[in-house]
PDB file of N, CA and C in Angstrom:
ATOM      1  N   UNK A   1       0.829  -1.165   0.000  1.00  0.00           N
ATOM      2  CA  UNK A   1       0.000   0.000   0.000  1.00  0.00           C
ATOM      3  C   UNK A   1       0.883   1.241   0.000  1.00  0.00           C
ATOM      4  N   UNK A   2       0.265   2.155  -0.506  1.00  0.00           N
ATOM      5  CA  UNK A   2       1.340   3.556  -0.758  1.00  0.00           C
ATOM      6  C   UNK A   2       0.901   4.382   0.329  1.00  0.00           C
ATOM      7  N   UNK A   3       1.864   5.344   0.534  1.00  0.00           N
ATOM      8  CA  UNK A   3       1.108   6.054   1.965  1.00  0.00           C
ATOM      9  C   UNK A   3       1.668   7.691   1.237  1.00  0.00           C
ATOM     10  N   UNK A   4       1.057   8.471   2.191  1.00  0.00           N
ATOM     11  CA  UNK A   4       1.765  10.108   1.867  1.00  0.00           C
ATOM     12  C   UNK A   4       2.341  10.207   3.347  1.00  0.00           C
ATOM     13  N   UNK A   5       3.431  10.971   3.199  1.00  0.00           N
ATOM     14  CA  UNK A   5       3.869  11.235   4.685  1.00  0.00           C
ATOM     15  C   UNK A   5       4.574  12.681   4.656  1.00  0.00           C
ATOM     16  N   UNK A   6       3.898  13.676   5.571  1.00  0.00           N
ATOM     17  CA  UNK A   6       4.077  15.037   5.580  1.00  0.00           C
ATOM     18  C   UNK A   6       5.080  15.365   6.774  1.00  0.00           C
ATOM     19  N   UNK A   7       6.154  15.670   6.116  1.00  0.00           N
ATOM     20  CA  UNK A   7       7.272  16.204   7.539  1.00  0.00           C
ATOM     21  C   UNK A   7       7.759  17.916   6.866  1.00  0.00           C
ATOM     22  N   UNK A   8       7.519  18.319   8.255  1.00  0.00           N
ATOM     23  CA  UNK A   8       7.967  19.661   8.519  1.00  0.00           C
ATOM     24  C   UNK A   8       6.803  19.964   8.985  1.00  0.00           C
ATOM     25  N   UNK A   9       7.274  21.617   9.177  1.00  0.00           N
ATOM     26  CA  UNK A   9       6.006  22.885   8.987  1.00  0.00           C
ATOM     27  C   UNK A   9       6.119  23.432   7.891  1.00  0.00           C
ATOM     28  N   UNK A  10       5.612  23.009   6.844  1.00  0.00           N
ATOM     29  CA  UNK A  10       5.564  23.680   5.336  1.00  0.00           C
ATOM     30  C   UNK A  10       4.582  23.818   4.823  1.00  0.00           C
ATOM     31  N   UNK A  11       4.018  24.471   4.319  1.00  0.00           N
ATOM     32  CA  UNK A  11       2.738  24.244   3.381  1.00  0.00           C
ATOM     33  C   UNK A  11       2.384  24.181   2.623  1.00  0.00           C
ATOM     34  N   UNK A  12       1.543  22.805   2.681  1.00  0.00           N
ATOM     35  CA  UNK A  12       1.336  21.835   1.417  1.00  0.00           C
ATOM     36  C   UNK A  12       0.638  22.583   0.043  1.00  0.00           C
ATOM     37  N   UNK A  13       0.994  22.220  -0.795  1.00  0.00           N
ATOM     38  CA  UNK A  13       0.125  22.359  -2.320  1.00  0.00           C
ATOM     39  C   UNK A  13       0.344  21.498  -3.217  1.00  0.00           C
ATOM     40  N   UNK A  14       0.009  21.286  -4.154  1.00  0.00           N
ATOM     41  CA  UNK A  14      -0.066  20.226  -5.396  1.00  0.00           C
ATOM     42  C   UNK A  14      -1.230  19.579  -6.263  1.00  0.00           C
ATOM     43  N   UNK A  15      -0.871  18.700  -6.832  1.00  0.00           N
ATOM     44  CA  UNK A  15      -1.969  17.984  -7.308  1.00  0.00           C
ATOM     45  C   UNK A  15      -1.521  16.552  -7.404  1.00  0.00           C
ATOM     46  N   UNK A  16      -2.897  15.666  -7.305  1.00  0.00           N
ATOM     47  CA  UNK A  16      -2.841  14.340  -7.167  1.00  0.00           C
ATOM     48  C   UNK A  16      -3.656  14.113  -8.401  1.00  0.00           C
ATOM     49  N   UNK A  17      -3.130  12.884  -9.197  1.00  0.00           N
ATOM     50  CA  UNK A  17      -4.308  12.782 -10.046  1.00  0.00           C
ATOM     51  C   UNK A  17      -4.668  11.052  -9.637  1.00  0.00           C
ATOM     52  N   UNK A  18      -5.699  10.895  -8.632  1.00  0.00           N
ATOM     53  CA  UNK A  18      -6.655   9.827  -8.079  1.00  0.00           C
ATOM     54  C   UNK A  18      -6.751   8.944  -9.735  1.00  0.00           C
ATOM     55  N   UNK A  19      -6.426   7.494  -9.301  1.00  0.00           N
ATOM     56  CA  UNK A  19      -6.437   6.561 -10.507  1.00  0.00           C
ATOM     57  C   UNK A  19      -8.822   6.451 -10.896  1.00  0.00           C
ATOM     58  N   UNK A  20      -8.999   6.863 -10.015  1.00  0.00           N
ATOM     59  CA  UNK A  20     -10.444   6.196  -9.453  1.00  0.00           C
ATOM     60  C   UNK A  20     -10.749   5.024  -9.231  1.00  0.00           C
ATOM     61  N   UNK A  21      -9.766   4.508  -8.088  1.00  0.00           N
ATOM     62  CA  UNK A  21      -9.914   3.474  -7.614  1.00  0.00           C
ATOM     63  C   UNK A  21     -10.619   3.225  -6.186  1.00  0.00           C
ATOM     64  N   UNK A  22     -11.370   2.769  -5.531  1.00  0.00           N
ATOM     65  CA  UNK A  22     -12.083   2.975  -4.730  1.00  0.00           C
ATOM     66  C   UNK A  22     -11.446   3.376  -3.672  1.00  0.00           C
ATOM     67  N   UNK A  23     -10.386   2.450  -2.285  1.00  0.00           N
ATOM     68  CA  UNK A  23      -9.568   2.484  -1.874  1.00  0.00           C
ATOM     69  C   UNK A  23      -8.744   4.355  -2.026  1.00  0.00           C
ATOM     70  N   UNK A  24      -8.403   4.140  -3.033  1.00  0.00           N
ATOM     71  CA  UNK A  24      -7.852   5.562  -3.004  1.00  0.00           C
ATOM     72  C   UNK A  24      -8.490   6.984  -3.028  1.00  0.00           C
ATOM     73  N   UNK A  25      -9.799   6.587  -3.482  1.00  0.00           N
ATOM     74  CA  UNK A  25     -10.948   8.071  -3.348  1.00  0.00           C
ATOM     75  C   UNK A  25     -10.884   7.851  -2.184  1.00  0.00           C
ATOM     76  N   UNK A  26     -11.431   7.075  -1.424  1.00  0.00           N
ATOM     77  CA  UNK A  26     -11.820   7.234   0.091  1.00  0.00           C
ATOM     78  C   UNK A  26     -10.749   8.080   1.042  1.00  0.00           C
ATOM     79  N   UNK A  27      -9.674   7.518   0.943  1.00  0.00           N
ATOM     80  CA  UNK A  27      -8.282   8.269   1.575  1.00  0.00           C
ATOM     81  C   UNK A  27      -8.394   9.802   0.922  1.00  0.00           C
ATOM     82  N   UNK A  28      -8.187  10.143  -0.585  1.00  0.00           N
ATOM     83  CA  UNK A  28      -8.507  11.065  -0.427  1.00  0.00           C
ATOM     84  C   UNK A  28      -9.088  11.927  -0.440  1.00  0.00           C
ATOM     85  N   UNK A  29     -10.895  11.469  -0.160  1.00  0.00           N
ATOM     86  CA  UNK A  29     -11.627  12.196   0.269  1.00  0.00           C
ATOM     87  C   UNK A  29     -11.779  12.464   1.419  1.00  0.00           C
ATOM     88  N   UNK A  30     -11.294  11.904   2.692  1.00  0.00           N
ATOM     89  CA  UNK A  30     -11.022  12.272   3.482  1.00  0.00           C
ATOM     90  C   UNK A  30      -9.840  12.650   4.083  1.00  0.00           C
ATOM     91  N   UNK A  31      -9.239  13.297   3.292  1.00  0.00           N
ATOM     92  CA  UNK A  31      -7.760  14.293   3.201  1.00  0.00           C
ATOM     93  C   UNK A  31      -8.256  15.792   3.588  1.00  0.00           C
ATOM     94  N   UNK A  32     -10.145  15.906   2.768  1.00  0.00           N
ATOM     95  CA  UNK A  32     -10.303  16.999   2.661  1.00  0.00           C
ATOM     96  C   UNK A  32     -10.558  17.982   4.153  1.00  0.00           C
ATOM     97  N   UNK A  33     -10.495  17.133   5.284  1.00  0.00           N
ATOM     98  CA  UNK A  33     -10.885  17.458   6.628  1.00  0.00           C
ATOM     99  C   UNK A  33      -9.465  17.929   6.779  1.00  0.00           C
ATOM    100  N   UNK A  34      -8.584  18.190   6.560  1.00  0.00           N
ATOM    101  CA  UNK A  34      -7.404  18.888   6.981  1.00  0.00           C
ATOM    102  C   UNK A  34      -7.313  19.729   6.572  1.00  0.00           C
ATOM    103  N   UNK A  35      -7.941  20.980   5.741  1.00  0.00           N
ATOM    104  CA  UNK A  35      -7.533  21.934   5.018  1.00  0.00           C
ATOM    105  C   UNK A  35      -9.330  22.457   5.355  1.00  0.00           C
ATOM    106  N   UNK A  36      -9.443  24.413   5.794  1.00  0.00           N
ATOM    107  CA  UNK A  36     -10.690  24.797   5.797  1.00  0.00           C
ATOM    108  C   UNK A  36     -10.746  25.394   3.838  1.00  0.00           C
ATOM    109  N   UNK A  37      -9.531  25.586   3.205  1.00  0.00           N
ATOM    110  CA  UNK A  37      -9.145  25.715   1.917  1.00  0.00           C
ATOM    111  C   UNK A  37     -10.385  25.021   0.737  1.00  0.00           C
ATOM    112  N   UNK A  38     -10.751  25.406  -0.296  1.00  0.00           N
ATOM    113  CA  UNK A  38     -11.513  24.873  -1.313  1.00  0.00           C
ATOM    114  C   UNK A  38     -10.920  23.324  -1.754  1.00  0.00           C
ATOM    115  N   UNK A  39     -11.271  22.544  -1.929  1.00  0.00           N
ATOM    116  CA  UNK A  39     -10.478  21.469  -2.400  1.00  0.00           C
ATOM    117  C   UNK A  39     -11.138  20.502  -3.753  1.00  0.00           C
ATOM    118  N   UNK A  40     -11.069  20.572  -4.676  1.00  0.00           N
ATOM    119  CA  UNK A  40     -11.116  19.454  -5.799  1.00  0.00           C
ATOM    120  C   UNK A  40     -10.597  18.130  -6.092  1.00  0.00           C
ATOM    121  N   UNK A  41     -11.647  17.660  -6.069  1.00  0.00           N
ATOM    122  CA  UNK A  41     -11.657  16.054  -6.660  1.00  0.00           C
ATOM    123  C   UNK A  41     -11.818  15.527  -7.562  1.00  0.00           C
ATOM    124  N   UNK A  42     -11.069  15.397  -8.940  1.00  0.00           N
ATOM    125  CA  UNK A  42     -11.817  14.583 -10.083  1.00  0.00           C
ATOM    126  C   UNK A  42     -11.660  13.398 -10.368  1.00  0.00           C
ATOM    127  N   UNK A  43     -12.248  12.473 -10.966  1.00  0.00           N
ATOM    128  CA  UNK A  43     -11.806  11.153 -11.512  1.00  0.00           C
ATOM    129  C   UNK A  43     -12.478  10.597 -10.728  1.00  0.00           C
ATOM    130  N   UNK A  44     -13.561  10.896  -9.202  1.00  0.00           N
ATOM    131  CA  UNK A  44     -14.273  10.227  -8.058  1.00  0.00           C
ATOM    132  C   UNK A  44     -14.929   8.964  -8.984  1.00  0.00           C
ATOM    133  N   UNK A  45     -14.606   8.081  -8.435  1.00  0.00           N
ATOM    134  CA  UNK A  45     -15.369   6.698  -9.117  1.00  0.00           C
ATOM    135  C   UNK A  45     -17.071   6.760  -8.246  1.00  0.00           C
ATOM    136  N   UNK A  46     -17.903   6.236  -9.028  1.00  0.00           N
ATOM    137  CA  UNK A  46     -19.615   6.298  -8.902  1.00  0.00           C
ATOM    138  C   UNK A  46     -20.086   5.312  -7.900  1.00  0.00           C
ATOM    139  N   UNK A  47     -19.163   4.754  -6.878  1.00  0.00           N
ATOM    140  CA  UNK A  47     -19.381   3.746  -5.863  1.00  0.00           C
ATOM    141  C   UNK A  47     -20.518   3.838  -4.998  1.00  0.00           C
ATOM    142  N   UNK A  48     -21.012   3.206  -4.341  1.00  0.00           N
ATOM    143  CA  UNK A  48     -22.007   3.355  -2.941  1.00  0.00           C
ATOM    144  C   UNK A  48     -20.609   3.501  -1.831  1.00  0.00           C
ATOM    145  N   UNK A  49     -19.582   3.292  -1.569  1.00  0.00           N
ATOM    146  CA  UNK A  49     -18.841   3.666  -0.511  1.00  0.00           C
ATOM    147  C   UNK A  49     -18.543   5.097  -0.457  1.00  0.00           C
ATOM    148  N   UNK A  50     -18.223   5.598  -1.645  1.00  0.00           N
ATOM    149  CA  UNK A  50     -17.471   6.648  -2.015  1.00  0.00           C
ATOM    150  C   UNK A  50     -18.622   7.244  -1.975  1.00  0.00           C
ATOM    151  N   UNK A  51     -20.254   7.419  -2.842  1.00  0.00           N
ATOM    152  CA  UNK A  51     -20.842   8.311  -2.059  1.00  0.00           C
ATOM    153  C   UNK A  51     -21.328   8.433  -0.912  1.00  0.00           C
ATOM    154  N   UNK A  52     -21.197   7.247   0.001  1.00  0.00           N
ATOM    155  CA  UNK A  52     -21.632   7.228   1.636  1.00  0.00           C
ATOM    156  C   UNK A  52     -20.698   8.365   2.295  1.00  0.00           C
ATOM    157  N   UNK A  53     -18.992   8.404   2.029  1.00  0.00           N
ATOM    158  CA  UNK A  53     -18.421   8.875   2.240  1.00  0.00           C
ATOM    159  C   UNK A  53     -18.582  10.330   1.912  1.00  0.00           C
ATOM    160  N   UNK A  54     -18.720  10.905   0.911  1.00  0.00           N
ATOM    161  CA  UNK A  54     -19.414  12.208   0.571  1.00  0.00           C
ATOM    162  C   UNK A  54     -20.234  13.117   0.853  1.00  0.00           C
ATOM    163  N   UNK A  55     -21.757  11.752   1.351  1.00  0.00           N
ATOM    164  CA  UNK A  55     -22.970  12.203   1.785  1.00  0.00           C
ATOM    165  C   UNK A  55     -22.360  12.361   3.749  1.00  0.00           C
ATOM    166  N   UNK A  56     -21.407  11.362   4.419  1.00  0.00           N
ATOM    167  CA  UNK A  56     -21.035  11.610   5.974  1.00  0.00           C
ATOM    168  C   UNK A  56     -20.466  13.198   5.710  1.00  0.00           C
ATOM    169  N   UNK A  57     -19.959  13.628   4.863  1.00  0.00           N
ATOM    170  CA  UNK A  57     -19.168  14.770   4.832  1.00  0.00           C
ATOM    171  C   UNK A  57     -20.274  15.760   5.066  1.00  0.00           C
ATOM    172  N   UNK A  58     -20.985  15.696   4.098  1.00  0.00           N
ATOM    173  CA  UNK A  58     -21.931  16.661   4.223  1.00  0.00           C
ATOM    174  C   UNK A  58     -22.959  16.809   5.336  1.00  0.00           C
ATOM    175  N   UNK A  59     -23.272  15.687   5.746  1.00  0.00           N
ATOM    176  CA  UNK A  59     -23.602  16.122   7.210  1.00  0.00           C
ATOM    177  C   UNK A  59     -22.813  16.625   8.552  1.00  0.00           C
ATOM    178  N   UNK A  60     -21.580  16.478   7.949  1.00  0.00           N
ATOM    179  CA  UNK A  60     -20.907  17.001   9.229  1.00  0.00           C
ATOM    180  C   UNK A  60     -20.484  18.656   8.586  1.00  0.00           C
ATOM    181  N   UNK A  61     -21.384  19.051   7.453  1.00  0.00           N
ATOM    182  CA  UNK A  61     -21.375  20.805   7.298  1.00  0.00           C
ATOM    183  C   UNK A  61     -20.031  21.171   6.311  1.00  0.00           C
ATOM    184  N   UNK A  62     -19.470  19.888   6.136  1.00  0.00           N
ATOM    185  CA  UNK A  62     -18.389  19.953   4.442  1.00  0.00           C
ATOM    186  C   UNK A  62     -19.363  20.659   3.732  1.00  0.00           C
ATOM    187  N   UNK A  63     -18.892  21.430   3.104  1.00  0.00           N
ATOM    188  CA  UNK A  63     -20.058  22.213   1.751  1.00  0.00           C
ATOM    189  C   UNK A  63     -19.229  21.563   0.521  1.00  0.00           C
ATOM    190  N   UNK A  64     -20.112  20.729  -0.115  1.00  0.00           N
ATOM    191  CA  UNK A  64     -19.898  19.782  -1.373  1.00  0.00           C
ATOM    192  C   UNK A  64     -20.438  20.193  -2.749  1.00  0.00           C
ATOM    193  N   UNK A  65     -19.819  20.804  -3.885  1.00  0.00           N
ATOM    194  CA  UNK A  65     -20.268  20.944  -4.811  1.00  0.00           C
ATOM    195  C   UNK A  65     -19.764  20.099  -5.681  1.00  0.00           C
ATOM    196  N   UNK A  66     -20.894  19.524  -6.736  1.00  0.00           N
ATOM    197  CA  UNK A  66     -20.494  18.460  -7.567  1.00  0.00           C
ATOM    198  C   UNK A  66     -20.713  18.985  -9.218  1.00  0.00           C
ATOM    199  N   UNK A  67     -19.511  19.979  -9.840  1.00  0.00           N
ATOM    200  CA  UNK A  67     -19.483  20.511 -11.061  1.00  0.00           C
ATOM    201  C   UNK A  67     -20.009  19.363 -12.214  1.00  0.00           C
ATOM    202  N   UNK A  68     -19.448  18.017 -11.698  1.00  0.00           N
ATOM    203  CA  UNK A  68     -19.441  17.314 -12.969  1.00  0.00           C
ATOM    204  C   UNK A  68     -20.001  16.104 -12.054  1.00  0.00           C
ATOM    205  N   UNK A  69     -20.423  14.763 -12.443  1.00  0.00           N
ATOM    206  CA  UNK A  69     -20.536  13.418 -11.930  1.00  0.00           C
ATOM    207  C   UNK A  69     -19.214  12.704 -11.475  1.00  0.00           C
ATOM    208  N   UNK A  70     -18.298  12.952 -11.557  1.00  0.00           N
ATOM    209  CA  UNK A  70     -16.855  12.446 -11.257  1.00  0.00           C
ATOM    210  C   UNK A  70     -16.020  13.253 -10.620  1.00  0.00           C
ATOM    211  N   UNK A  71     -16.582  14.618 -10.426  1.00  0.00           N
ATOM    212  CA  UNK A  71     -16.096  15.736  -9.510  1.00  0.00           C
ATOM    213  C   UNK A  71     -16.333  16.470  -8.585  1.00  0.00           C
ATOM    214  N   UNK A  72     -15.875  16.527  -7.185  1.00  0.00           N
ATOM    215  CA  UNK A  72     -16.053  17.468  -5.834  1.00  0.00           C
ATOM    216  C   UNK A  72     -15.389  18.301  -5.417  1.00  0.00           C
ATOM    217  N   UNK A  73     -16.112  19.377  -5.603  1.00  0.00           N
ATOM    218  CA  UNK A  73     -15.444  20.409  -4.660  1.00  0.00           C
ATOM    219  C   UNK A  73     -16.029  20.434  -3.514  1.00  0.00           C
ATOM    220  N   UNK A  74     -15.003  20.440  -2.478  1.00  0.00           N
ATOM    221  CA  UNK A  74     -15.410  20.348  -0.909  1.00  0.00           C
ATOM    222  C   UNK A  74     -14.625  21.807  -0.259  1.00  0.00           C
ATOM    223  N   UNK A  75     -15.146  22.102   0.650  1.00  0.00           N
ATOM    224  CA  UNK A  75     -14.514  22.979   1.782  1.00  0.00           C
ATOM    225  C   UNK A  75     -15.203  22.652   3.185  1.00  0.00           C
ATOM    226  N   UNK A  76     -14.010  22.254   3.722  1.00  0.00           N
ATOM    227  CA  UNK A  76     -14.530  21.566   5.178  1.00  0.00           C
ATOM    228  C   UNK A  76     -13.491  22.917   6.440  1.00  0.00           C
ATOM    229  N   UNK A  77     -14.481  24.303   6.135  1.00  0.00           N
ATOM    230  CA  UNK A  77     -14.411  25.618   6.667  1.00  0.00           C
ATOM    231  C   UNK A  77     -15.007  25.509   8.131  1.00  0.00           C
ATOM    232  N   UNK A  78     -15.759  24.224   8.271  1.00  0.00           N
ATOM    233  CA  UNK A  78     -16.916  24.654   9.880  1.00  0.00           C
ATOM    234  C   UNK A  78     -17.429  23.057  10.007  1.00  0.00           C
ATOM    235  N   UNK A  79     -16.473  22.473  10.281  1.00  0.00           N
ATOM    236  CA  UNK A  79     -16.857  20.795  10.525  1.00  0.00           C
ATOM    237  C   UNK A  79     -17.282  20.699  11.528  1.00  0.00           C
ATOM    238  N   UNK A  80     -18.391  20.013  11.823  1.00  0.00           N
ATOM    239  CA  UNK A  80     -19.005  19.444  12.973  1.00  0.00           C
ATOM    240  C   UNK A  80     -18.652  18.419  13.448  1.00  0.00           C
ATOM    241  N   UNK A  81     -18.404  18.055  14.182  1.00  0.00           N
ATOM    242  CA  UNK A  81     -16.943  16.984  14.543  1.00  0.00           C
ATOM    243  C   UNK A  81     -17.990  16.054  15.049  1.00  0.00           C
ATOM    244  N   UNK A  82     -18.958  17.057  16.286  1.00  0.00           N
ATOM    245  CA  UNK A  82     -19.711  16.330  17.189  1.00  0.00           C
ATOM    246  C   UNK A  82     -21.056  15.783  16.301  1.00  0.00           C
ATOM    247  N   UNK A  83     -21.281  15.783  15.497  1.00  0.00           N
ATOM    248  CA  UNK A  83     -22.415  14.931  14.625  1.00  0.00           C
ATOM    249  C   UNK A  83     -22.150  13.377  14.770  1.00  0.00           C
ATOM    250  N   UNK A  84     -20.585  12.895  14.605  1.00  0.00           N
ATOM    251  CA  UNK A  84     -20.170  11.919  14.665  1.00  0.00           C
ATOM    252  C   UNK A  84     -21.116  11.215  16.311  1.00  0.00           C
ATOM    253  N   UNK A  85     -20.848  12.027  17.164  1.00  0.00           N
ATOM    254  CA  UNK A  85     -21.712  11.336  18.329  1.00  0.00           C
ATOM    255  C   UNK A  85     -22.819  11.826  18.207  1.00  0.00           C
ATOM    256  N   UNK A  86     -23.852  11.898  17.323  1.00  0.00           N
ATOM    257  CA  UNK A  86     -25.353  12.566  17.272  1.00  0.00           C
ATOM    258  C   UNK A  86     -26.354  11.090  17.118  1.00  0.00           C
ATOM    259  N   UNK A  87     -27.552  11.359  17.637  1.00  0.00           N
ATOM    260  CA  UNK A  87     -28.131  10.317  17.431  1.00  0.00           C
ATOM    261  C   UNK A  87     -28.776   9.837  16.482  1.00  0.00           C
ATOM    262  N   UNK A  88     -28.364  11.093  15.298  1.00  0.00           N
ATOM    263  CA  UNK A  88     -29.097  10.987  13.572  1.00  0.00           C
ATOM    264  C   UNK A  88     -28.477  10.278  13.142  1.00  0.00           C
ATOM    265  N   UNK A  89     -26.503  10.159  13.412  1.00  0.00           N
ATOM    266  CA  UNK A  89     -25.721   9.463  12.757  1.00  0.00           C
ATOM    267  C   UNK A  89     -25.745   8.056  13.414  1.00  0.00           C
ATOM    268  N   UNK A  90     -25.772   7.859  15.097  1.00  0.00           N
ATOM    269  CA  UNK A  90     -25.835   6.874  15.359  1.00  0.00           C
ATOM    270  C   UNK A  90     -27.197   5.528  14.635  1.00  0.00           C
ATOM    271  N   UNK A  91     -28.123   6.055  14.441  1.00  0.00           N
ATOM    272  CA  UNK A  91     -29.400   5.682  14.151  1.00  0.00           C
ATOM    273  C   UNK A  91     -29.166   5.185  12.427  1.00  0.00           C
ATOM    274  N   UNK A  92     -28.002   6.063  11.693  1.00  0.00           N
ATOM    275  CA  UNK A  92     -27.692   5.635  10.807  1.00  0.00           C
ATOM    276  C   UNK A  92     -26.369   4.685   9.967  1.00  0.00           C
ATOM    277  N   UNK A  93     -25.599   4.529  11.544  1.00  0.00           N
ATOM    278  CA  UNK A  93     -25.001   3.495  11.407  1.00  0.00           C
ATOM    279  C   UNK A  93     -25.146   2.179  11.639  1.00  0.00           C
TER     280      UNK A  93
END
Protein backbone atom coordinates (compact mmCIF):
# COMPACT_ATOMS: atom_id res chain seq x y z
CA UNK A 1 0.00 0.00 0.00
CA UNK A 2 1.34 3.56 -0.76
CA UNK A 3 1.11 6.05 1.97
CA UNK A 4 1.76 10.11 1.87
CA UNK A 5 3.87 11.24 4.68
CA UNK A 6 4.08 15.04 5.58
CA UNK A 7 7.27 16.20 7.54
CA UNK A 8 7.97 19.66 8.52
CA UNK A 9 6.01 22.88 8.99
CA UNK A 10 5.56 23.68 5.34
CA UNK A 11 2.74 24.24 3.38
CA UNK A 12 1.34 21.84 1.42
CA UNK A 13 0.12 22.36 -2.32
CA UNK A 14 -0.07 20.23 -5.40
CA UNK A 15 -1.97 17.98 -7.31
CA UNK A 16 -2.84 14.34 -7.17
CA UNK A 17 -4.31 12.78 -10.05
CA UNK A 18 -6.65 9.83 -8.08
CA UNK A 19 -6.44 6.56 -10.51
CA UNK A 20 -10.44 6.20 -9.45
CA UNK A 21 -9.91 3.47 -7.61
CA UNK A 22 -12.08 2.98 -4.73
CA UNK A 23 -9.57 2.48 -1.87
CA UNK A 24 -7.85 5.56 -3.00
CA UNK A 25 -10.95 8.07 -3.35
CA UNK A 26 -11.82 7.23 0.09
CA UNK A 27 -8.28 8.27 1.57
CA UNK A 28 -8.51 11.07 -0.43
CA UNK A 29 -11.63 12.20 0.27
CA UNK A 30 -11.02 12.27 3.48
CA UNK A 31 -7.76 14.29 3.20
CA UNK A 32 -10.30 17.00 2.66
CA UNK A 33 -10.88 17.46 6.63
CA UNK A 34 -7.40 18.89 6.98
CA UNK A 35 -7.53 21.93 5.02
CA UNK A 36 -10.69 24.80 5.80
CA UNK A 37 -9.15 25.71 1.92
CA UNK A 38 -11.51 24.87 -1.31
CA UNK A 39 -10.48 21.47 -2.40
CA UNK A 40 -11.12 19.45 -5.80
CA UNK A 41 -11.66 16.05 -6.66
CA UNK A 42 -11.82 14.58 -10.08
CA UNK A 43 -11.81 11.15 -11.51
CA UNK A 44 -14.27 10.23 -8.06
CA UNK A 45 -15.37 6.70 -9.12
CA UNK A 46 -19.61 6.30 -8.90
CA UNK A 47 -19.38 3.75 -5.86
CA UNK A 48 -22.01 3.35 -2.94
CA UNK A 49 -18.84 3.67 -0.51
CA UNK A 50 -17.47 6.65 -2.01
CA UNK A 51 -20.84 8.31 -2.06
CA UNK A 52 -21.63 7.23 1.64
CA UNK A 53 -18.42 8.88 2.24
CA UNK A 54 -19.41 12.21 0.57
CA UNK A 55 -22.97 12.20 1.78
CA UNK A 56 -21.03 11.61 5.97
CA UNK A 57 -19.17 14.77 4.83
CA UNK A 58 -21.93 16.66 4.22
CA UNK A 59 -23.60 16.12 7.21
CA UNK A 60 -20.91 17.00 9.23
CA UNK A 61 -21.37 20.81 7.30
CA UNK A 62 -18.39 19.95 4.44
CA UNK A 63 -20.06 22.21 1.75
CA UNK A 64 -19.90 19.78 -1.37
CA UNK A 65 -20.27 20.94 -4.81
CA UNK A 66 -20.49 18.46 -7.57
CA UNK A 67 -19.48 20.51 -11.06
CA UNK A 68 -19.44 17.31 -12.97
CA UNK A 69 -20.54 13.42 -11.93
CA UNK A 70 -16.85 12.45 -11.26
CA UNK A 71 -16.10 15.74 -9.51
CA UNK A 72 -16.05 17.47 -5.83
CA UNK A 73 -15.44 20.41 -4.66
CA UNK A 74 -15.41 20.35 -0.91
CA UNK A 75 -14.51 22.98 1.78
CA UNK A 76 -14.53 21.57 5.18
CA UNK A 77 -14.41 25.62 6.67
CA UNK A 78 -16.92 24.65 9.88
CA UNK A 79 -16.86 20.79 10.53
CA UNK A 80 -19.00 19.44 12.97
CA UNK A 81 -16.94 16.98 14.54
CA UNK A 82 -19.71 16.33 17.19
CA UNK A 83 -22.41 14.93 14.63
CA UNK A 84 -20.17 11.92 14.66
CA UNK A 85 -21.71 11.34 18.33
CA UNK A 86 -25.35 12.57 17.27
CA UNK A 87 -28.13 10.32 17.43
CA UNK A 88 -29.10 10.99 13.57
CA UNK A 89 -25.72 9.46 12.76
CA UNK A 90 -25.84 6.87 15.36
CA UNK A 91 -29.40 5.68 14.15
CA UNK A 92 -27.69 5.64 10.81
CA UNK A 93 -25.00 3.50 11.41
Amino acid sequence: MHSFEVRGGKKLKGDIIPQGAKNEALQIISAVLLTPEKVTITNIPDIIDVNLLIELLGEMNVKIERPQRDTCIFQADDVDVDYLHSETYKKKS
